[in-house]
Protein backbone atom coordinates (compact mmCIF):
# COMPACT_ATOMS: atom_id res chain seq x y z
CA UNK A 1 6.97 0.29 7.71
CA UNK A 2 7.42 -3.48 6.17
CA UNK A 3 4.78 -6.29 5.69
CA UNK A 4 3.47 -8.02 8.04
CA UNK A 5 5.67 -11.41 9.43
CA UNK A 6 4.95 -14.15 6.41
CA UNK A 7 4.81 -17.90 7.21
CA UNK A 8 8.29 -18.32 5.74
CA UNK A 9 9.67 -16.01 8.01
CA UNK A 10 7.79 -16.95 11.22
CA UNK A 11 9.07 -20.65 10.29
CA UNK A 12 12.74 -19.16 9.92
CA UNK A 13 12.69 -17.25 13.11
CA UNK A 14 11.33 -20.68 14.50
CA UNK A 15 13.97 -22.77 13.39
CA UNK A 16 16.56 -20.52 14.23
CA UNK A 17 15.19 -20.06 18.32
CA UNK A 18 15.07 -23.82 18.02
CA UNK A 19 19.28 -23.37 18.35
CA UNK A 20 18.73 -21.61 21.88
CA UNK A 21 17.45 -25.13 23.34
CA UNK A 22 18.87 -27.25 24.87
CA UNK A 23 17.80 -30.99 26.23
CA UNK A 24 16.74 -30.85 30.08
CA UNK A 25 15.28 -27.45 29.83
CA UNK A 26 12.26 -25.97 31.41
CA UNK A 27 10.90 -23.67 28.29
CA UNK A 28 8.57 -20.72 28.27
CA UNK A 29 6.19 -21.02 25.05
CA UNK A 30 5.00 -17.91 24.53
CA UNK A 31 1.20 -16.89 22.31
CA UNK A 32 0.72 -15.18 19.12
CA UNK A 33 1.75 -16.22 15.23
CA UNK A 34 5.70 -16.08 15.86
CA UNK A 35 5.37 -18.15 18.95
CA UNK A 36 2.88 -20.57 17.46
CA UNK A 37 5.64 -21.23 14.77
CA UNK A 38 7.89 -21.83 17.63
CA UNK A 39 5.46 -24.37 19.64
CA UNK A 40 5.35 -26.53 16.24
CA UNK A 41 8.86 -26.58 15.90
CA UNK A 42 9.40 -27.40 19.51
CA UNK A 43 6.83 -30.28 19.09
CA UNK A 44 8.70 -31.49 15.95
CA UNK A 45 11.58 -31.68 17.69
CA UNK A 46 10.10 -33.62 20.68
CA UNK A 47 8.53 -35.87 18.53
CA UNK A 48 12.06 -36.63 17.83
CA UNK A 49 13.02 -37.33 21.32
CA UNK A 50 14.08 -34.07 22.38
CA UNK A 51 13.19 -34.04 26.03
CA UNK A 52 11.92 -30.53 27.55
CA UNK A 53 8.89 -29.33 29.57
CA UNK A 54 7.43 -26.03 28.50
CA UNK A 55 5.01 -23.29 30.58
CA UNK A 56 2.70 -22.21 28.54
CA UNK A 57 1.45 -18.41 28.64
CA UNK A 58 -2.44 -18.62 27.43
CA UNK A 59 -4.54 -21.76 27.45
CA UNK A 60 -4.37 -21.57 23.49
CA UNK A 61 -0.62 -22.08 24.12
CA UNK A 62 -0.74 -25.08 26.54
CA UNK A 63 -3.40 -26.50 24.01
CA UNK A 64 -1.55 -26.84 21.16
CA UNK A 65 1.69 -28.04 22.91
CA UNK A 66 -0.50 -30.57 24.59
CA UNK A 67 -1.56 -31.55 21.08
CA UNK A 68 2.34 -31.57 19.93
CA UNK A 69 2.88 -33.71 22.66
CA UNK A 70 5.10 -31.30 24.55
CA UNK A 71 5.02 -31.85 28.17
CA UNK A 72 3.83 -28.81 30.31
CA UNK A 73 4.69 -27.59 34.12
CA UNK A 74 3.42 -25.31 36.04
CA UNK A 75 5.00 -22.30 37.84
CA UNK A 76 3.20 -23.36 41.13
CA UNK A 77 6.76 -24.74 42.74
CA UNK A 78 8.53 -21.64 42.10
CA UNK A 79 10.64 -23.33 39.75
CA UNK A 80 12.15 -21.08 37.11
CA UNK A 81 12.49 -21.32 33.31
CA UNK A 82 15.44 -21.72 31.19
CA UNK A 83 14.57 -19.98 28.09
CA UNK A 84 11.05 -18.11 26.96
CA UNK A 85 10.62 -17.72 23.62
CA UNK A 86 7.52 -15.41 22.26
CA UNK A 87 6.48 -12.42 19.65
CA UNK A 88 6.23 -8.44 20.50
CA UNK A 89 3.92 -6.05 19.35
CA UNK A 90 6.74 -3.22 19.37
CA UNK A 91 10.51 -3.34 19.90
CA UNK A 92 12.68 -0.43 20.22
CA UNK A 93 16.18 -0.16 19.66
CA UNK A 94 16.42 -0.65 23.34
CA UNK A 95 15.04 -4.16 23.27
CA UNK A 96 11.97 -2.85 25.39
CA UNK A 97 8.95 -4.10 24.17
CA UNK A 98 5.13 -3.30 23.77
CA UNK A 99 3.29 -6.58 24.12
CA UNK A 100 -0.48 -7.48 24.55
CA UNK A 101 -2.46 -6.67 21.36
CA UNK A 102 -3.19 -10.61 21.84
CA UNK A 103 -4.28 -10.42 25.75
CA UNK A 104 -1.67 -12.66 27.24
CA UNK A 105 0.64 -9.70 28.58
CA UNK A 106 0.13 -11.15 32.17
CA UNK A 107 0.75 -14.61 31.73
CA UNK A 108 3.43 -13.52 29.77
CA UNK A 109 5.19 -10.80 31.57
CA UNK A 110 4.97 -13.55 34.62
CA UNK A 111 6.63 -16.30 32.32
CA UNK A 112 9.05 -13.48 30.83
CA UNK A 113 10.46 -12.37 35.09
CA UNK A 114 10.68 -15.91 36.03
CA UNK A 115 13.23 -16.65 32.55
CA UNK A 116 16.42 -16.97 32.49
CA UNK A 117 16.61 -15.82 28.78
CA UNK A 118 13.69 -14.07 26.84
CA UNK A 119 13.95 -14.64 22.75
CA UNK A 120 11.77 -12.73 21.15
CA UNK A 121 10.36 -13.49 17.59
CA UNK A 122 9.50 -10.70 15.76
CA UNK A 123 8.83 -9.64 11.57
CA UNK A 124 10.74 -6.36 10.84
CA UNK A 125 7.33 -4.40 10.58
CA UNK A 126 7.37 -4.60 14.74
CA UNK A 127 10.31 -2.17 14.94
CA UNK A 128 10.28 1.03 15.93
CA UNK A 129 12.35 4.08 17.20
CA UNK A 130 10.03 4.65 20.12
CA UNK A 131 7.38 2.76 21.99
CA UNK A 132 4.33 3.66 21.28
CA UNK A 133 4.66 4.49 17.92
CA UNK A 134 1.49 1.96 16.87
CA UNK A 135 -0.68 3.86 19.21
CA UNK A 136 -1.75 1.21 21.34
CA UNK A 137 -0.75 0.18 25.21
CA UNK A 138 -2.65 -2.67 26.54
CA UNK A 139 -3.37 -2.64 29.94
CA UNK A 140 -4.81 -5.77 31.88
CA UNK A 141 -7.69 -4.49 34.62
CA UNK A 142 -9.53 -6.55 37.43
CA UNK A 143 -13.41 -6.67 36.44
CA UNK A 144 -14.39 -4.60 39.96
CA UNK A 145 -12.49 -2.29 39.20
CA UNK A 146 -12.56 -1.17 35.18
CA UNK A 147 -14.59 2.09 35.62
CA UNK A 148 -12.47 3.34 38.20
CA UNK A 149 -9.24 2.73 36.37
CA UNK A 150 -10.46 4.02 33.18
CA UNK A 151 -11.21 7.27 34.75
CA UNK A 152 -7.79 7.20 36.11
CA UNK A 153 -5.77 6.56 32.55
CA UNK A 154 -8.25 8.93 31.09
CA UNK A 155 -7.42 11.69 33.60
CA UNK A 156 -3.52 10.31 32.68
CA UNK A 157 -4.74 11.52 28.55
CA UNK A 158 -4.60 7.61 28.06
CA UNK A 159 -7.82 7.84 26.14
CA UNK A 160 -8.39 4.07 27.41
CA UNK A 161 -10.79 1.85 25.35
CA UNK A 162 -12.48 -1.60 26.98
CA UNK A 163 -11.33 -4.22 24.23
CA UNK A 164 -14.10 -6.34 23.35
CA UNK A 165 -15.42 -9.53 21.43
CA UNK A 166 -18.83 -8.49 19.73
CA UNK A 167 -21.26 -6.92 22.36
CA UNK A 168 -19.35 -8.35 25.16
CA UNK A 169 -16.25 -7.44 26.75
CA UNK A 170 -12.59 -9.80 25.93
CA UNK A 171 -11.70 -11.88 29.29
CA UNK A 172 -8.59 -12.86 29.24
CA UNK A 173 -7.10 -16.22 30.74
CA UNK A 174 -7.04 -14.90 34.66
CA UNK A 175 -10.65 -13.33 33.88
CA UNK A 176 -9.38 -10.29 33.57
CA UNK A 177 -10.25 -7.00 30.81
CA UNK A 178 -8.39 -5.18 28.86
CA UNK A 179 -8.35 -1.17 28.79
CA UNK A 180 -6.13 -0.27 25.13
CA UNK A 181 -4.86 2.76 26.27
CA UNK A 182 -3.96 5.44 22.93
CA UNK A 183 -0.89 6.61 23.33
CA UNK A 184 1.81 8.82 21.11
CA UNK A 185 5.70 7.49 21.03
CA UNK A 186 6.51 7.42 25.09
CA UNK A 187 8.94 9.31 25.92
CA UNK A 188 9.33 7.96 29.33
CA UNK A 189 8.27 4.17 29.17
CA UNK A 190 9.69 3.73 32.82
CA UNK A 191 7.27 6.72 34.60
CA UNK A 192 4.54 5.79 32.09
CA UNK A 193 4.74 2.13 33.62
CA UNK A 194 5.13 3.27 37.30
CA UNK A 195 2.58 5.83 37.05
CA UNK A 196 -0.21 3.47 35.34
CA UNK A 197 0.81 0.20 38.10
CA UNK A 198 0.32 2.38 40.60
CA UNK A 199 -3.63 2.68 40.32
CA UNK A 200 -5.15 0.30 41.84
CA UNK A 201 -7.03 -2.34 40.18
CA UNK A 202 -4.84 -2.69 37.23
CA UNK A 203 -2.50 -5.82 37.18
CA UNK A 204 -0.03 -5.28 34.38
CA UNK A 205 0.94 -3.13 31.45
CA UNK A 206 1.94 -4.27 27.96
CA UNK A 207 5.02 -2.55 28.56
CA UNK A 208 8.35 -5.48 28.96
CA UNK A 209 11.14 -3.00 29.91
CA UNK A 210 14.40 -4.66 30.38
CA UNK A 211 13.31 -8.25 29.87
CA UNK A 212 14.41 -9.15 26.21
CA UNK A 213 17.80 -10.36 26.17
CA UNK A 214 17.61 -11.54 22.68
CA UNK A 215 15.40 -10.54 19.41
CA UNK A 216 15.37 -12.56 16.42
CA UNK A 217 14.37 -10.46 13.24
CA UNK A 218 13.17 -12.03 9.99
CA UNK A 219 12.94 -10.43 6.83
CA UNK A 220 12.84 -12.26 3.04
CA UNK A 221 13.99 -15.45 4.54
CA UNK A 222 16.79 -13.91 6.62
CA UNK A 223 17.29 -13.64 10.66
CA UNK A 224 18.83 -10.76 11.97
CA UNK A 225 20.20 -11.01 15.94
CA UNK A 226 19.88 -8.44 18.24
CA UNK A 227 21.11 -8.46 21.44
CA UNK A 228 20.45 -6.36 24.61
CA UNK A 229 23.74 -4.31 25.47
């Protein structure tokens, strides 16, 4: 497996989703290092007189672009979004993706279905031939009910683990925990996914199965394109 994503390469892959806007448009700013890249670029390019309005997917997100001086909507009319742009944990030769190691999934699996167009940013060390193959499946869980579903995953073999920050659990942006579930390369991402939404008490899986339409690829100061077939 390659390095991790460098800052050259984040700011390549940056530059280069920078192409995929276009003035007028309502943009998705997705969370994580590739993203972040993208926000600053974004910003740069507003700065510039660019005009766009972005929908941030964690408050870190909507922080920063505030502080870029990117102007931000909400989701609250039902509008939808042009163009999302944000990182991946995993991608698989499908363009199905494991997100969530950062404990956005929700926010950004919402942002993702409402997109026209998902780009996703991505170093070449998030590729794999299966998902799953880092071991890890976030899964986003209501506080009520986080005993209850980690029985459920556990009965599953899910092995699920309640992420935390020191001695206390992580909360993510909608209040929400986080069970990592251990997994082995999935051989059936769709019936995984089905099978773990249908407990009750769990909102969302790190699983984003058909949404990428696009993923950008950097490697030693080079983008690669992929694009969903």
């Amino acid at each position: 497996m390659a390095g991790t994503l460098t800052d050259k390469d984040a700011a390549a892959l940056a530059a280069h989703a920078l192409g995929f806007v276009s003035a007028g448009q309502t943009i998705g700013l997705g969370t994580g290092r590739a993203a972040t890249a993208f926000i600053h670029a974004l910003g740069h390019a507003v700065q510039s007189g660019l005009r766009v309005a972005g929908v941030p997917t964690s408050e870190a997100t909507a922080t920063l672009a505030r502080e870029l001086g990117i102007p931000l909507i909400s989701l609250d009319d039902g509008s939808s979004i042009d163009l999302a742009v944000d990182g991946a944990d995993e991608v698989d030769p499908r363009l199905d993706l494991i997100k969530g190691y950062g404990g956005a999934l929700l926010r950004e699996k919402v942002v993702a279905a409402a997109s026209r167009r998902l780009v996703i940013l991505v170093g070449r060390e998030k590729l794999v031939d299966t998902l799953g193959t880092r071991g890890k499946l976030p899964v986003e869980v209501a506080p009520f009910a986080v005993g209850f579903c980690r029985a459920r995953l556990a009965a599953e073999g899910l092995a699920p683990m309640l992420r935390s920050t020191g001695a206390a659990p992580f909360v993510t942006d909608n209040g929400n925990h986080i069970l990592d579930c251990a997994v082995e390369p999935i051989a059936d991402a769709r019936g995984l996914d089905a099978c773990v939404r249908a407990i009750p008490g769990i909102v969302g899986t790190g699983l984003f199965l058909g949404m990428a339409h696009t993923v950008l690829v950097g490697h030693d100061g080079r983008i690669t394109t992929l694009t969903r077939s």
